[in-house]
N, C-alpha and C. Protein backbone atom coordinates (compact mmCIF):
# COMPACT_ATOMS: atom_id res chain seq x y z
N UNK A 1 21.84 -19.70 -5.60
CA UNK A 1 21.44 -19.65 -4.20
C UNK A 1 19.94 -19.35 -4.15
N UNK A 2 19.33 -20.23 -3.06
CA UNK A 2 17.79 -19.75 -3.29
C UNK A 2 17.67 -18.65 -2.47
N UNK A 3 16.11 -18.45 -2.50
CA UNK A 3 15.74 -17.17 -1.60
C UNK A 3 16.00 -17.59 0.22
N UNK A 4 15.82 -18.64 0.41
CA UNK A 4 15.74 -19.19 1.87
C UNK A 4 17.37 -18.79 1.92
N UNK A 5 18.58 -19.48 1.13
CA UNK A 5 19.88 -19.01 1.65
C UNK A 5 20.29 -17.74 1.46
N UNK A 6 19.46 -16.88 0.65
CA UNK A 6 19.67 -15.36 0.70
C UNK A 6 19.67 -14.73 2.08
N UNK A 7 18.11 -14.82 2.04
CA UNK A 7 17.97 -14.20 3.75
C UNK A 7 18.67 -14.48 4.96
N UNK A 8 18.83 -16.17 5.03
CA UNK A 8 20.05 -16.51 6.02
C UNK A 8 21.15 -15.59 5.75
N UNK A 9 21.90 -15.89 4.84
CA UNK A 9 23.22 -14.86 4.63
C UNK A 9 23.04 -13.16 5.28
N UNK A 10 21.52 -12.47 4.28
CA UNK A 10 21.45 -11.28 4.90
C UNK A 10 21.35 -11.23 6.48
N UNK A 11 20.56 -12.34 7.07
CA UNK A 11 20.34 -12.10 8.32
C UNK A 11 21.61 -12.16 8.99
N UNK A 12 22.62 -13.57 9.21
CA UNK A 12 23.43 -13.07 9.61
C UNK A 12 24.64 -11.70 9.38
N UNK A 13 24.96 -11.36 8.04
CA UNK A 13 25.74 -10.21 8.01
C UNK A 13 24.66 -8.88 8.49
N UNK A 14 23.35 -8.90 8.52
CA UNK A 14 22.80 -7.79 9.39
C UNK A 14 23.46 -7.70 10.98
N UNK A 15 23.35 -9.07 11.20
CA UNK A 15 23.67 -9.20 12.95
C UNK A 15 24.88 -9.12 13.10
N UNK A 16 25.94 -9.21 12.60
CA UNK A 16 27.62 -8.72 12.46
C UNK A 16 28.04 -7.08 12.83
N UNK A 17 26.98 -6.31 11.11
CA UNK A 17 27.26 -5.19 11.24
C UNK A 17 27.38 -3.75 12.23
N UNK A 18 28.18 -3.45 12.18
CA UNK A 18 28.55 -2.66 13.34
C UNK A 18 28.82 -0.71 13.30
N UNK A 19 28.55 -0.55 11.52
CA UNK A 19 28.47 0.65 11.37
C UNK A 19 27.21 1.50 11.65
N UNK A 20 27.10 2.39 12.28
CA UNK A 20 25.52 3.05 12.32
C UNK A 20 25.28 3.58 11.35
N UNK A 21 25.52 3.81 9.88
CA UNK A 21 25.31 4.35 8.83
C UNK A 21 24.73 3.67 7.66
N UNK A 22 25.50 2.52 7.98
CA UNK A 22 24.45 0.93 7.48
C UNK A 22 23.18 0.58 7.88
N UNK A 23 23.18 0.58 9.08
CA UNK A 23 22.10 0.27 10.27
C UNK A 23 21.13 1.14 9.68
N UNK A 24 21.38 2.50 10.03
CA UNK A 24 20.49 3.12 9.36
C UNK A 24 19.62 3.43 7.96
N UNK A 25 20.72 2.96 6.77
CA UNK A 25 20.46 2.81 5.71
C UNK A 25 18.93 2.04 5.60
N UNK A 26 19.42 0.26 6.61
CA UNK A 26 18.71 -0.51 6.20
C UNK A 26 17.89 -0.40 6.96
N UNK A 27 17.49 0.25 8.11
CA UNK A 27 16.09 0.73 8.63
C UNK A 27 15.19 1.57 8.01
N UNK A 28 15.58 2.77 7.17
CA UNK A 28 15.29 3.64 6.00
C UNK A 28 14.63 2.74 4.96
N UNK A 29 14.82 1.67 4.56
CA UNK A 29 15.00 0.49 3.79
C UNK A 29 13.40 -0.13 4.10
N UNK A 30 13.67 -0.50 5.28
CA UNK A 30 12.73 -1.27 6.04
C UNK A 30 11.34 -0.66 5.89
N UNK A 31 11.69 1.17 6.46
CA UNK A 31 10.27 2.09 6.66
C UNK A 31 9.69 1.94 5.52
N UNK A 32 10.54 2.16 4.37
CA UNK A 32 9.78 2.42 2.63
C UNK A 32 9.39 1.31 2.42
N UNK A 33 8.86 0.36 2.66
CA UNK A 33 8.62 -1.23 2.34
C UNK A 33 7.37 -1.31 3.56
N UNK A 34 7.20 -0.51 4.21
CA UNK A 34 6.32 -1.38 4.98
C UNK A 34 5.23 -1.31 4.34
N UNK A 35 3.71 -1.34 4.88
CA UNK A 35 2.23 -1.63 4.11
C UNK A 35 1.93 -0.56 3.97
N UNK A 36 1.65 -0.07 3.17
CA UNK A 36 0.26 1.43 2.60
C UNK A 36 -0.57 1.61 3.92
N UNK A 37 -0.77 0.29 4.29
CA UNK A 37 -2.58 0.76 5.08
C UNK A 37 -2.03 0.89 5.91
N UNK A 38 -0.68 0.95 6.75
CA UNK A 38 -0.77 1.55 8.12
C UNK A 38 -0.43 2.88 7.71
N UNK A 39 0.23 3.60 6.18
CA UNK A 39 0.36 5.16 6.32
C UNK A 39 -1.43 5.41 6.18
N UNK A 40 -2.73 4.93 6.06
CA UNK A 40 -3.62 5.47 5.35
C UNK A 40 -4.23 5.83 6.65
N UNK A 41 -4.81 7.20 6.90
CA UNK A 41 -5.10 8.07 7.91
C UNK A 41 -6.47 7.14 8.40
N UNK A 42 -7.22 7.41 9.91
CA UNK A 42 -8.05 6.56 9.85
C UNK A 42 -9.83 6.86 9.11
N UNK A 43 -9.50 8.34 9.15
CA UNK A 43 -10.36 8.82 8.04
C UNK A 43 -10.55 8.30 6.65
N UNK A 44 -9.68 8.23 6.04
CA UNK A 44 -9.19 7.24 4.94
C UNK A 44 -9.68 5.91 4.83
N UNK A 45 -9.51 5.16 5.77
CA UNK A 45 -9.52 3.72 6.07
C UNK A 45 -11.43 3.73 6.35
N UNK A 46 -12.14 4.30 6.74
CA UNK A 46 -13.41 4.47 7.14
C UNK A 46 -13.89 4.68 5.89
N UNK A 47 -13.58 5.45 5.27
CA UNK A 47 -14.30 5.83 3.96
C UNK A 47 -13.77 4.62 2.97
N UNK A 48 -12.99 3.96 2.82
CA UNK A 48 -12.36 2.56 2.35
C UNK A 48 -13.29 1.63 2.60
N UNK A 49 -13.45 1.47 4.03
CA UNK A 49 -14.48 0.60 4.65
C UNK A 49 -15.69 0.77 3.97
N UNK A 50 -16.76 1.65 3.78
CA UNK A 50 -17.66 2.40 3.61
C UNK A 50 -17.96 2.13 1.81
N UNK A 51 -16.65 2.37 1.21
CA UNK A 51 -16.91 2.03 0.21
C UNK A 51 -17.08 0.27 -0.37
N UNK A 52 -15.82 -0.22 -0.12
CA UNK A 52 -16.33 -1.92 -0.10
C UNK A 52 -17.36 -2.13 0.69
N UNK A 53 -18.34 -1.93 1.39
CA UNK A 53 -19.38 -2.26 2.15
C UNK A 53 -20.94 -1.74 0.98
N UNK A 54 -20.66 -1.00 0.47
CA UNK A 54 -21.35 -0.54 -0.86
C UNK A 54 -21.19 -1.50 -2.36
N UNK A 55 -19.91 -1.47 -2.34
CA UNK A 55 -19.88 -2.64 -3.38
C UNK A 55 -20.12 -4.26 -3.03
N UNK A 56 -20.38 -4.67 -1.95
CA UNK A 56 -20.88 -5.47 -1.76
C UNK A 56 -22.24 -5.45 -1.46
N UNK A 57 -23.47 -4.60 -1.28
CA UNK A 57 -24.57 -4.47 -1.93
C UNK A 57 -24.69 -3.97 -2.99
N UNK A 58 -23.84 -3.88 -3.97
CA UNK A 58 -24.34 -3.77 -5.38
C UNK A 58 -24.37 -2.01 -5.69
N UNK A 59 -24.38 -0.99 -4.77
CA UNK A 59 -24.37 -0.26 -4.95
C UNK A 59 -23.40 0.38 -5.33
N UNK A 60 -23.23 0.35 -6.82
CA UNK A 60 -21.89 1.27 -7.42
C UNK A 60 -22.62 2.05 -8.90
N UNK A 61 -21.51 2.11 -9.42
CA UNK A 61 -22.15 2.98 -10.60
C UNK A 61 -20.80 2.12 -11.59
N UNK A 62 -21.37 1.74 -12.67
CA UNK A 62 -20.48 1.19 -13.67
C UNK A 62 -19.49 2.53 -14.60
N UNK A 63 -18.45 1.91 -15.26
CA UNK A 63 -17.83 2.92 -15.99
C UNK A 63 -18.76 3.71 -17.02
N UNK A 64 -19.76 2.90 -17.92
CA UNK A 64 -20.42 3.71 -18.48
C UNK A 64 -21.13 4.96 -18.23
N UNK A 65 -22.00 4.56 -16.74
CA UNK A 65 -23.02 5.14 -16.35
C UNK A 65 -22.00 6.52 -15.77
N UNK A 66 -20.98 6.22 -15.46
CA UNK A 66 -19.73 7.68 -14.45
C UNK A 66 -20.23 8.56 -15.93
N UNK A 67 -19.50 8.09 -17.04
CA UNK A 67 -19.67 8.85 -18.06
C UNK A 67 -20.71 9.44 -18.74
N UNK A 68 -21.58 8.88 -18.51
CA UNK A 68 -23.15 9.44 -18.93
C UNK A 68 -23.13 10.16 -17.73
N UNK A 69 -22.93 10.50 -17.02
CA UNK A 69 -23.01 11.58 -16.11
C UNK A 69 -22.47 12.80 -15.86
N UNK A 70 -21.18 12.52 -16.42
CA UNK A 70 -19.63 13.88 -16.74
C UNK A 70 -20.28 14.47 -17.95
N UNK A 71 -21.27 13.46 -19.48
CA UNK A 71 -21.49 14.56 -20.18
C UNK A 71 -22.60 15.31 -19.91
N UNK A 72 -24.09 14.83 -19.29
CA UNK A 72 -25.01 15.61 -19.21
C UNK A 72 -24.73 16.14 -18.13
N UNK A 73 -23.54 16.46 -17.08
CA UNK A 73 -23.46 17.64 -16.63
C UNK A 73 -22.71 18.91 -16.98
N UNK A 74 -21.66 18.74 -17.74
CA UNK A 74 -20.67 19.49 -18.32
C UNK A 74 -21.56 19.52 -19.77
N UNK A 75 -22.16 18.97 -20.63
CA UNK A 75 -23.02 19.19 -21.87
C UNK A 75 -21.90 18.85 -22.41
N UNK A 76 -21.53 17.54 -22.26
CA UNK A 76 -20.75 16.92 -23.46
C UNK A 76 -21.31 16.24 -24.67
């Protein structure tokens, strides 16, 4: 069975079901699946912004250079 006759099948036995314990299951189901970025606070999302807006002028710091920095401050 492909994926297209999967979902048909689920969709109709969703629209059948008549227990609220199911219902609920698969709304529970639904919440854990939705996108990251609508749980990400909008504080979060600004500083997200902020940062890709930096890496697209070039302004980052490469993996090396992070590390040349952790030892001459800690005196590694």
């Amino acid at each position: 069975m492909n994926l297209e006759a999967r979902k048909i099948n689920l969709i109709n036995w969703i629209s059948s079901v008549q227990e609220e314990e199911i219902l609920a299951r698969i709304e529970t189901l639904q919440k854990e699946r939705s996108d990251w970025w609508d749980r990400v606070s909008s504080e979060d999302k600004k500083a997200i912004h902020e940062g890709l807006q930096q890496l697209d002028k070039g302004e980052y710091y490469t993996r090396s250079q992070i590390r040349d920095k952790i030892k001459e401050k800690y005196n590694l």
